[in-house]
N, C-alpha and C. Protein backbone atom coordinates (compact mmCIF):
# COMPACT_ATOMS: atom_id res chain seq x y z
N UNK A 1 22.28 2.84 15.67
CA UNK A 1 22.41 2.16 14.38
C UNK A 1 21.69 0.81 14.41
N UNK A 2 21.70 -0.20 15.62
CA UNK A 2 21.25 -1.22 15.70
C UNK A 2 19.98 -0.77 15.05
N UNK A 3 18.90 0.15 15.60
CA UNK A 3 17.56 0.21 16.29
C UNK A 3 17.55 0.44 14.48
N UNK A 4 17.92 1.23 13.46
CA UNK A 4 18.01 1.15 12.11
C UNK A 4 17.88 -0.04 11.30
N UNK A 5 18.88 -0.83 11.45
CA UNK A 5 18.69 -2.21 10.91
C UNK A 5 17.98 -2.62 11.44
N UNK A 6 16.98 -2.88 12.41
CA UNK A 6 15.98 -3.62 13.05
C UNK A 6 14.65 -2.94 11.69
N UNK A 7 14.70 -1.91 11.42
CA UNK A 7 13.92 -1.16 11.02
C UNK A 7 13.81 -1.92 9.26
N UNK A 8 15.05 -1.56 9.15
CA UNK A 8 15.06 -2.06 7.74
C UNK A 8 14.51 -3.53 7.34
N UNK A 9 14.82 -4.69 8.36
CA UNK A 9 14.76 -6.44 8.43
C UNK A 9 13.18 -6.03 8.81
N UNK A 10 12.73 -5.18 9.51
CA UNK A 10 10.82 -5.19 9.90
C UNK A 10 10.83 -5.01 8.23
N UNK A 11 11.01 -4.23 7.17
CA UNK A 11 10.58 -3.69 6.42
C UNK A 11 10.78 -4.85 5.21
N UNK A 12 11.77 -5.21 5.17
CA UNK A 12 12.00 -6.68 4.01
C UNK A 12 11.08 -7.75 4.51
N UNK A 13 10.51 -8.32 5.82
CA UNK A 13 10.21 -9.17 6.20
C UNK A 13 8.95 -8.92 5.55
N UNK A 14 8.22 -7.70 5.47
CA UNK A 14 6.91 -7.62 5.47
C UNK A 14 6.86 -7.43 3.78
N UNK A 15 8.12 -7.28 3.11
CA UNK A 15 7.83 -7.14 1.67
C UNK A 15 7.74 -8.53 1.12
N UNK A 16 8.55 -9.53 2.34
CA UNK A 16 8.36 -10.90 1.48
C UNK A 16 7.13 -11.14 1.94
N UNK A 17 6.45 -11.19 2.89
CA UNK A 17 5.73 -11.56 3.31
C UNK A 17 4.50 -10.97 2.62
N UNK A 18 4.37 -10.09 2.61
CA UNK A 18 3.22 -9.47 1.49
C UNK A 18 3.50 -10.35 -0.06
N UNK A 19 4.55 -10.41 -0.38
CA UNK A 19 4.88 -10.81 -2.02
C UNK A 19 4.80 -12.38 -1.86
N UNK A 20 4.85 -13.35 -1.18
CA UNK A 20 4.13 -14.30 -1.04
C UNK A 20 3.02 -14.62 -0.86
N UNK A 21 2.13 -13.79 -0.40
CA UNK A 21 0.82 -13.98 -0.19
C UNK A 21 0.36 -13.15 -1.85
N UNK A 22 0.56 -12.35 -2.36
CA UNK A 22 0.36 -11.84 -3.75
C UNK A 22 0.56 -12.73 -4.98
N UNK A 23 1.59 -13.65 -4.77
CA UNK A 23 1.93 -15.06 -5.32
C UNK A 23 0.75 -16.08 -5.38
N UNK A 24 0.49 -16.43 -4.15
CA UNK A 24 -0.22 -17.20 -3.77
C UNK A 24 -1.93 -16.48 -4.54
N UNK A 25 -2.24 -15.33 -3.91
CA UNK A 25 -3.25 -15.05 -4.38
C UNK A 25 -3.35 -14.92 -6.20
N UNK A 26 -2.31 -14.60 -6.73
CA UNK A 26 -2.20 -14.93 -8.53
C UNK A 26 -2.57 -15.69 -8.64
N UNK A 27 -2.43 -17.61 -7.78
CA UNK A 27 -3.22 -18.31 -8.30
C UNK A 27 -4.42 -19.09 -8.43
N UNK A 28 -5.14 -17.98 -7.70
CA UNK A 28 -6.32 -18.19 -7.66
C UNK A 28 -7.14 -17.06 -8.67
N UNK A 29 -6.68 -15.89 -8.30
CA UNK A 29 -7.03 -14.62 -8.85
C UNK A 29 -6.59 -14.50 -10.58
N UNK A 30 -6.74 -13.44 -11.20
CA UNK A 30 -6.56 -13.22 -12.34
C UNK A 30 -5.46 -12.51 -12.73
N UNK A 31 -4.44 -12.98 -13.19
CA UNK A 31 -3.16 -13.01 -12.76
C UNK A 31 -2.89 -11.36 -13.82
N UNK A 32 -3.58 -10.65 -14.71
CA UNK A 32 -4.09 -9.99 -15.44
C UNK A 32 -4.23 -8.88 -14.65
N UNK A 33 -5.98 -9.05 -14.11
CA UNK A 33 -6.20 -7.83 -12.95
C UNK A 33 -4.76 -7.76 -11.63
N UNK A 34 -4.52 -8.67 -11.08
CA UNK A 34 -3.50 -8.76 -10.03
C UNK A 34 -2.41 -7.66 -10.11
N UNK A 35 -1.74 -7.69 -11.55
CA UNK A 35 -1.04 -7.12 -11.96
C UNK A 35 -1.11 -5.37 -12.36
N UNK A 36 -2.36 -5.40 -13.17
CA UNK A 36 -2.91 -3.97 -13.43
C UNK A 36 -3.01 -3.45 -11.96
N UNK A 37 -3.95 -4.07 -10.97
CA UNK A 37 -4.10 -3.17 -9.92
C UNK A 37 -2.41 -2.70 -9.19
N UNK A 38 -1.85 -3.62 -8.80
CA UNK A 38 -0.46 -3.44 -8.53
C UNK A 38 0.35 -2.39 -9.25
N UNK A 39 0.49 -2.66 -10.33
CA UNK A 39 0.97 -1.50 -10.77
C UNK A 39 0.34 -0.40 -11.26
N UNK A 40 -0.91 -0.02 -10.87
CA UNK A 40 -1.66 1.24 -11.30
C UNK A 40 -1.61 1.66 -9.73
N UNK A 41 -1.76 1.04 -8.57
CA UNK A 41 -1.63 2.08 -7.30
C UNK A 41 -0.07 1.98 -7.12
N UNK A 42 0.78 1.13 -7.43
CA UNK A 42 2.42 1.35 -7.27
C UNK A 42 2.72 2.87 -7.79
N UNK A 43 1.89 3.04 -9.13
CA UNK A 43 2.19 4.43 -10.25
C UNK A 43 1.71 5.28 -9.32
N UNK A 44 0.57 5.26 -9.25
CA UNK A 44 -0.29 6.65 -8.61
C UNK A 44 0.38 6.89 -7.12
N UNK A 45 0.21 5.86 -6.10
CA UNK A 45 1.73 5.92 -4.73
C UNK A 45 2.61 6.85 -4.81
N UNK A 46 3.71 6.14 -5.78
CA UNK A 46 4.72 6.85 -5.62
C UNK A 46 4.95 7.84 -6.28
N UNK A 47 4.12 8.22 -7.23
CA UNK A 47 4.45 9.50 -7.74
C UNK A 47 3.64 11.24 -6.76
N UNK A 48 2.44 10.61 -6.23
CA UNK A 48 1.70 11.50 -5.06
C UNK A 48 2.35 11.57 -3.88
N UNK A 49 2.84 10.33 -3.43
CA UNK A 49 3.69 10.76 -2.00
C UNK A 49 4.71 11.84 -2.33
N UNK A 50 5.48 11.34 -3.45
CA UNK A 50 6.86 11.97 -3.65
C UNK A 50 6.78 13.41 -3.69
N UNK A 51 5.66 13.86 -4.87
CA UNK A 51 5.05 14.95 -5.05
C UNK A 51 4.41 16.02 -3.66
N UNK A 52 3.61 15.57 -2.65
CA UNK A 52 3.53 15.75 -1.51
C UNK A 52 4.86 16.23 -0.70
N UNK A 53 5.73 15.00 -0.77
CA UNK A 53 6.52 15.10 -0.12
C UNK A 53 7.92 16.30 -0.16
N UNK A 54 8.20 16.11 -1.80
CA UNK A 54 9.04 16.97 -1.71
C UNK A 54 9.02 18.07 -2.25
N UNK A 55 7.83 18.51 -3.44
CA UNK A 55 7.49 19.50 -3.82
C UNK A 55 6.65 20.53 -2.78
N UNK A 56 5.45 19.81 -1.80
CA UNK A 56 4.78 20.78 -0.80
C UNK A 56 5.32 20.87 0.11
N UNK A 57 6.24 19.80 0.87
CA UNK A 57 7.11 20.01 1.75
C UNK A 57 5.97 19.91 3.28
N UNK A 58 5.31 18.51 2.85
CA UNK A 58 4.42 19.01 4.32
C UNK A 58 4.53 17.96 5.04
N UNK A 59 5.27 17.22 4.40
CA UNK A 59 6.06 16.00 5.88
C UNK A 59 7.91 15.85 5.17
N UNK A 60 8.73 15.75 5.58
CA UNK A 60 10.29 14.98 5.43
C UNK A 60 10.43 13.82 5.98
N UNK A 61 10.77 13.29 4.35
CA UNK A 61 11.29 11.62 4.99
C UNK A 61 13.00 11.82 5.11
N UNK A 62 12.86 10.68 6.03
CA UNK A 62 14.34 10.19 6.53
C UNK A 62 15.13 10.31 5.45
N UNK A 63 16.65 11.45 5.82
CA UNK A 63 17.52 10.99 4.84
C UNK A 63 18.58 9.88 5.40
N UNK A 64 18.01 9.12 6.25
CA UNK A 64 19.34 8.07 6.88
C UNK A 64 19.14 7.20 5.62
N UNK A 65 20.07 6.68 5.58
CA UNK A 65 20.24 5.59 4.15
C UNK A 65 19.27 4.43 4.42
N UNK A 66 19.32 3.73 5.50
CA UNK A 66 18.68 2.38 5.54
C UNK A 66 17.01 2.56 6.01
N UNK A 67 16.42 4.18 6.52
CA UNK A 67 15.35 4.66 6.61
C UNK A 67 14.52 4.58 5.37
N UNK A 68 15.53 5.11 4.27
CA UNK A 68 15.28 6.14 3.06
C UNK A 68 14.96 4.49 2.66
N UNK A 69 15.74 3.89 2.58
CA UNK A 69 15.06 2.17 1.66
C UNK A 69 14.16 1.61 2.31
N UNK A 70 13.15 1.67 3.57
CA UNK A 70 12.66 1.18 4.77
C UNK A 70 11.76 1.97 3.80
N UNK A 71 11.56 3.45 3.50
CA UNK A 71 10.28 4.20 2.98
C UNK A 71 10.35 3.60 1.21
N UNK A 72 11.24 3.82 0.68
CA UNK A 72 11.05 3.33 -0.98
C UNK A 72 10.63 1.76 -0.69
N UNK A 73 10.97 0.81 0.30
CA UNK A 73 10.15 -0.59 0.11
C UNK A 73 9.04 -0.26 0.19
N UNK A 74 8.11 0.09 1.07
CA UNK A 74 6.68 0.42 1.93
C UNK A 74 6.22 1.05 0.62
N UNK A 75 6.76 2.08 -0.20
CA UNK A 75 5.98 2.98 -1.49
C UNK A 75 5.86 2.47 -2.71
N UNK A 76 7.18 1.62 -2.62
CA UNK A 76 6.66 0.80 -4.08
C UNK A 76 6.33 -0.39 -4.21
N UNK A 77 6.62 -1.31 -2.92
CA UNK A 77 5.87 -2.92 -2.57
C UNK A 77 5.11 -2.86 -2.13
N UNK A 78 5.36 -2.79 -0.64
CA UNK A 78 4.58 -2.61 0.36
C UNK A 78 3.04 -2.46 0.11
N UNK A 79 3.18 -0.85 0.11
CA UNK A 79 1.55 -1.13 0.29
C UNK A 79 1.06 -1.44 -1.58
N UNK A 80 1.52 -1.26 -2.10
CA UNK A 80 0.71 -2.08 -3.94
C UNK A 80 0.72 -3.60 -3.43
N UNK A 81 1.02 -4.39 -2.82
CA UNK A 81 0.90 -5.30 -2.34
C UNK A 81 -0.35 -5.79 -1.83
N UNK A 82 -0.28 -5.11 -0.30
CA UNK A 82 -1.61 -4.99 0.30
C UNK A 82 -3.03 -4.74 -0.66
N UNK A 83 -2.97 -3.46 -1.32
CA UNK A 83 -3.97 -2.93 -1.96
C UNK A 83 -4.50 -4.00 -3.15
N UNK A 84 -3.34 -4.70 -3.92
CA UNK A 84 -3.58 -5.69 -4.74
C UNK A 84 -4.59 -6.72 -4.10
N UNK A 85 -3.57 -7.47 -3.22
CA UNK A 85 -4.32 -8.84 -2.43
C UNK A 85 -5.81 -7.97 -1.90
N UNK A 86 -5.61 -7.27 -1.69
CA UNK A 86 -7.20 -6.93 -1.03
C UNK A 86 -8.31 -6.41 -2.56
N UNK A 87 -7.89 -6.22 -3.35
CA UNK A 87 -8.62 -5.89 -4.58
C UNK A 87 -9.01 -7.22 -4.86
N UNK A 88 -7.99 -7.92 -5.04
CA UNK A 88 -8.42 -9.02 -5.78
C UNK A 88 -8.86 -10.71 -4.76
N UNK A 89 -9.13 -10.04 -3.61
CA UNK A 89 -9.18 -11.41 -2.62
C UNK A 89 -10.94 -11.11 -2.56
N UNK A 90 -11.01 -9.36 -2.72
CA UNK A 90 -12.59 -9.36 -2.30
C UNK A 90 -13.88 -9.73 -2.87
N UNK A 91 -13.63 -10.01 -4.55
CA UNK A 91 -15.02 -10.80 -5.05
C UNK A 91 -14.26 -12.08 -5.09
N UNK A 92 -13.08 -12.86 -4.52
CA UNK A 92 -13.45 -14.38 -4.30
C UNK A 92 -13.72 -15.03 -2.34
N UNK A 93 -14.14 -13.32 -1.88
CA UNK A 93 -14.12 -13.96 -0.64
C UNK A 93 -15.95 -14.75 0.00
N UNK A 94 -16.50 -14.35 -0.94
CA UNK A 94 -17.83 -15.40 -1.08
C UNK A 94 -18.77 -14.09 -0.50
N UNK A 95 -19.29 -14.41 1.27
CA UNK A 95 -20.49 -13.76 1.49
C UNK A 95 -19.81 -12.28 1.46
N UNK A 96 -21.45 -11.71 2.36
CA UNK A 96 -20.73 -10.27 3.01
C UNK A 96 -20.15 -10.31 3.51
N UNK A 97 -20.06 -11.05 5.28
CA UNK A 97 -18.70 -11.04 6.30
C UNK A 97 -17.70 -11.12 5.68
N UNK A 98 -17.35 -12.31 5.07
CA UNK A 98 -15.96 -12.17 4.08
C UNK A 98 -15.44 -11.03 3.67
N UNK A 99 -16.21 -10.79 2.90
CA UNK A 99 -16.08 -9.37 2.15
C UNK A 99 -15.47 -8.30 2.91
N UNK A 100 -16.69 -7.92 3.89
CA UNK A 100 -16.14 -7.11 5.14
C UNK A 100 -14.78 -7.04 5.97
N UNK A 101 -14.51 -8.24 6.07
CA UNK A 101 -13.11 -8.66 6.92
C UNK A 101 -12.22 -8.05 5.83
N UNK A 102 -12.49 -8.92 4.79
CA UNK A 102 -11.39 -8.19 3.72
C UNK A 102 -10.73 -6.73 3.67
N UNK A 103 -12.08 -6.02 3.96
CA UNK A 103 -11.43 -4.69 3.57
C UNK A 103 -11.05 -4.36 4.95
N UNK A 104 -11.75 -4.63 5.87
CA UNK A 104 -11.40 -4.22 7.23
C UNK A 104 -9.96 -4.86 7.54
N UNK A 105 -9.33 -5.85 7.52
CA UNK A 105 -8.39 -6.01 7.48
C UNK A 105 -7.06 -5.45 6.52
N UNK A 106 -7.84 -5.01 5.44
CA UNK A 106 -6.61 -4.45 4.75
C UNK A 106 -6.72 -2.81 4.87
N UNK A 107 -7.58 -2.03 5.39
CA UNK A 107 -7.54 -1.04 5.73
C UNK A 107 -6.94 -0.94 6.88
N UNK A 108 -6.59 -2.05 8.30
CA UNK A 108 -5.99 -2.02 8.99
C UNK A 108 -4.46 -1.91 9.20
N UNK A 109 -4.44 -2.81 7.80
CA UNK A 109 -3.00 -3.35 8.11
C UNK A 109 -2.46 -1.48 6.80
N UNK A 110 -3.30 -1.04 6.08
CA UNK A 110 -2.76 0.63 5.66
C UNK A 110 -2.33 1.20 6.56
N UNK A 111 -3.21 1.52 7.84
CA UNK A 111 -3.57 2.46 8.30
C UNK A 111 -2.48 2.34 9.57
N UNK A 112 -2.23 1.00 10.24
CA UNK A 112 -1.31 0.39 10.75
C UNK A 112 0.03 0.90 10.44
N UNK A 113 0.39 0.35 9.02
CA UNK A 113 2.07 0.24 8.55
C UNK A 113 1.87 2.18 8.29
N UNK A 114 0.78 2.95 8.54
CA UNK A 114 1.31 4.69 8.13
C UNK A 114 1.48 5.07 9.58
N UNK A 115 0.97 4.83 10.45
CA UNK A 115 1.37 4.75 11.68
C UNK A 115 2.77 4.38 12.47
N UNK A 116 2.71 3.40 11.84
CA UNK A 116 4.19 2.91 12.48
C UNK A 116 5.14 3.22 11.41
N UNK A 117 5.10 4.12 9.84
CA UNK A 117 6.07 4.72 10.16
C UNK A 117 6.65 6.17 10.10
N UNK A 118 5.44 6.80 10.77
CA UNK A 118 5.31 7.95 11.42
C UNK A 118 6.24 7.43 12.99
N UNK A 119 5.89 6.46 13.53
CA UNK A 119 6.27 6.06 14.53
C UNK A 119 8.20 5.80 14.70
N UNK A 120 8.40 5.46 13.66
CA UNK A 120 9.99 4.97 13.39
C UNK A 120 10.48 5.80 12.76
N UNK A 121 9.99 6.69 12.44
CA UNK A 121 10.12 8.46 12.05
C UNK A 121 11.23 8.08 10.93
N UNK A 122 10.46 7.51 9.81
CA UNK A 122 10.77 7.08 8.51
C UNK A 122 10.18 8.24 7.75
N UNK A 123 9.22 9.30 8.38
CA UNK A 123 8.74 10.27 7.86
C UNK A 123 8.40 11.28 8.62
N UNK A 124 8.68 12.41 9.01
CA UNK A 124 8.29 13.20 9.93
C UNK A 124 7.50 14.51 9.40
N UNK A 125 6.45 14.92 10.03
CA UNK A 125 5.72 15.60 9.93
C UNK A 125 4.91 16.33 11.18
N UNK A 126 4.37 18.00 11.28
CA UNK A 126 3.68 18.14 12.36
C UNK A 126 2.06 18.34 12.15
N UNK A 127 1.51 18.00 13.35
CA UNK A 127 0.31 18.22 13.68
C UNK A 127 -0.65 16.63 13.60
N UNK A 128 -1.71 16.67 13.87
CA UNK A 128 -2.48 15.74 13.66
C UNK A 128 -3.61 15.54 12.62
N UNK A 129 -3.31 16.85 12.15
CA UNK A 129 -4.13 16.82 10.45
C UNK A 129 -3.73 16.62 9.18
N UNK A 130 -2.48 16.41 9.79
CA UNK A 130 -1.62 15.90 8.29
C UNK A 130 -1.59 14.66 8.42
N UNK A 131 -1.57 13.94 9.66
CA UNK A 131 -1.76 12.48 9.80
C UNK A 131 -2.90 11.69 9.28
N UNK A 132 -3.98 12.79 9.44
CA UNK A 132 -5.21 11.98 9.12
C UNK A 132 -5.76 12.42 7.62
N UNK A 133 -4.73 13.57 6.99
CA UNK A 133 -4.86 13.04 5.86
C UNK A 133 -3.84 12.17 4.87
N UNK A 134 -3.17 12.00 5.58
CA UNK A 134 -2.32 10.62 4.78
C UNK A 134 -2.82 9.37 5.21
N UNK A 135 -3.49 9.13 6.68
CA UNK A 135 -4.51 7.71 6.57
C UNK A 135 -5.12 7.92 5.58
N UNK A 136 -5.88 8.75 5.10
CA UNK A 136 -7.09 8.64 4.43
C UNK A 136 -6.44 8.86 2.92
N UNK A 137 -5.53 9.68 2.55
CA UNK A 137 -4.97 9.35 1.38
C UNK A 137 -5.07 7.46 1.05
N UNK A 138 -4.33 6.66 1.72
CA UNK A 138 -4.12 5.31 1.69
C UNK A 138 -5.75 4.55 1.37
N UNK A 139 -6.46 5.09 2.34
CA UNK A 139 -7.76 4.68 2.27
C UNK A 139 -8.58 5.11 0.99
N UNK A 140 -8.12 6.46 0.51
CA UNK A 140 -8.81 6.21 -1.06
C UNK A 140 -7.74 5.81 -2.39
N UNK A 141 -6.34 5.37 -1.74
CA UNK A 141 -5.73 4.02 -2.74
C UNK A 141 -6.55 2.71 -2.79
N UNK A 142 -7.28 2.53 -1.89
CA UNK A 142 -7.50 1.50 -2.00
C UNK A 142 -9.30 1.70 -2.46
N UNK A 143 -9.59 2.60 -2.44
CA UNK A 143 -11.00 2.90 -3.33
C UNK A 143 -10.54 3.25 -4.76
N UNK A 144 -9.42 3.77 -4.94
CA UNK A 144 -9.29 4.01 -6.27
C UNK A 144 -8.48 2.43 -7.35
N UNK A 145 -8.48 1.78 -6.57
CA UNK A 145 -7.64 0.47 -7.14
C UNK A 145 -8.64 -0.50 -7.21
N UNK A 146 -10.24 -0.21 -6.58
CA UNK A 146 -11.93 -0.86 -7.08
C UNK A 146 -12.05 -0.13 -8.05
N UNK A 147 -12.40 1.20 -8.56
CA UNK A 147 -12.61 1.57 -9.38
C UNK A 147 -11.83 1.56 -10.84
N UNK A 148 -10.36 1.30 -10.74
CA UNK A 148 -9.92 1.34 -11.76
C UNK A 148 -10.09 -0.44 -12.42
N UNK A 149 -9.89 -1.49 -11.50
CA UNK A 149 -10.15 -2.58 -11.58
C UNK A 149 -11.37 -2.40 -12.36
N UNK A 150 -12.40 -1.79 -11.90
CA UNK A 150 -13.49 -2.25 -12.88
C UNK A 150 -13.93 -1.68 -13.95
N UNK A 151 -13.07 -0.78 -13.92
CA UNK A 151 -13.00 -0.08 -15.28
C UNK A 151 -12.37 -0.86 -16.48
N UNK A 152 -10.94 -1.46 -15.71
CA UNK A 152 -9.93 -2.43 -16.72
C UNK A 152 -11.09 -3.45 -16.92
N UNK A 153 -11.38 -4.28 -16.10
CA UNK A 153 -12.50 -5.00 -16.32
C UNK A 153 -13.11 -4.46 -17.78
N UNK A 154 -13.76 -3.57 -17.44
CA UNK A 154 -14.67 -3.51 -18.06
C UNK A 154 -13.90 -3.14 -19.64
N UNK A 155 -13.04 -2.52 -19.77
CA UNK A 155 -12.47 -2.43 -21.17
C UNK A 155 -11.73 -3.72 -21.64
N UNK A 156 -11.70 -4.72 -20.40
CA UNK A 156 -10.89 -5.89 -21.61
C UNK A 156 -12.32 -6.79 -21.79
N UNK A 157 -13.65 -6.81 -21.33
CA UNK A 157 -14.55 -7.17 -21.94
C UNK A 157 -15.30 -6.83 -23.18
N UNK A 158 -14.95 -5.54 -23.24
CA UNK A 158 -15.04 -4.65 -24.77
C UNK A 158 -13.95 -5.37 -25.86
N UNK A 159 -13.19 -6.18 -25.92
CA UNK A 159 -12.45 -6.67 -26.79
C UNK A 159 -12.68 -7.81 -27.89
């Protein structure tokens, strides 16, 4: 039970901690886009994992209670969090390197938190091809949260 609540306090720590830095980045960023992207990969997230999850049945998440909230933080903060700050940090991060780090770092820290919680078996699943397509699921959240950005973009300039 301990090793549970350890699980859960990793999982709040990193929701404040993401939601302060999303704060912070609003005020620099466009508090407009910030928002659209956030909640257009929060939508698309959690309704594809869930769908995946419990309609194809090709991974089971934890039914322990404090697991089960450890996975609903990570699906509906968590990573719309990440994906946000990294949408919207990458045209004010100036050159290319910038740029680069940006995504490389926030593709890390995806690819990272699906790992570890495969690892804390917040979700269980077999083989190693289902793993690498749920990295890469994450990895085109975060291609699909450029493209919709500049789409919104582009329709609130039509106004």
């Amino acid at each position: 039970m301990r090793g549970i609540k350890m699980v859960i306090s990793l999982h709040i720590f990193f929701t404040w901690l993401f939601a302060g830095i999303f704060l912070h980045t609003a005020k620099t960023a466009s508090p407009r886009h910030l928002a659209f992207v956030f909640l257009f990969i929060d939508f698309l997230n959690t309704n594809l994992y869930y769908l995946a999850g419990e309609t194809f049945k090709w991974f089971k998440m934890s039914e322990e209670p404090l697991l089960y909230v450890s996975f609903s933080l990570l699906q509906s903060l968590i990573y719309p969090l990440i994906v946000a700050i990294a949408v919207t940090a990458y045209p004010l991060a100036g050159f290319a390197a910038k740029k680069a780090s940006v995504l490389l770092l926030s593709c890390c820290l995806l690819l990272g938190l699906e790992l570890l919680t495969r690892y804390l078996k917040i979700i269980t699943y077999d083989g190693t091809g289902l793993m690498i397509a749920l990295l890469g699921y994450r990895l085109l959240l975060l291609i699909a949260a450029f493209i919709a950005l500049k789409c919104f973009k582009r329709m609130c300039a039509g106004r």
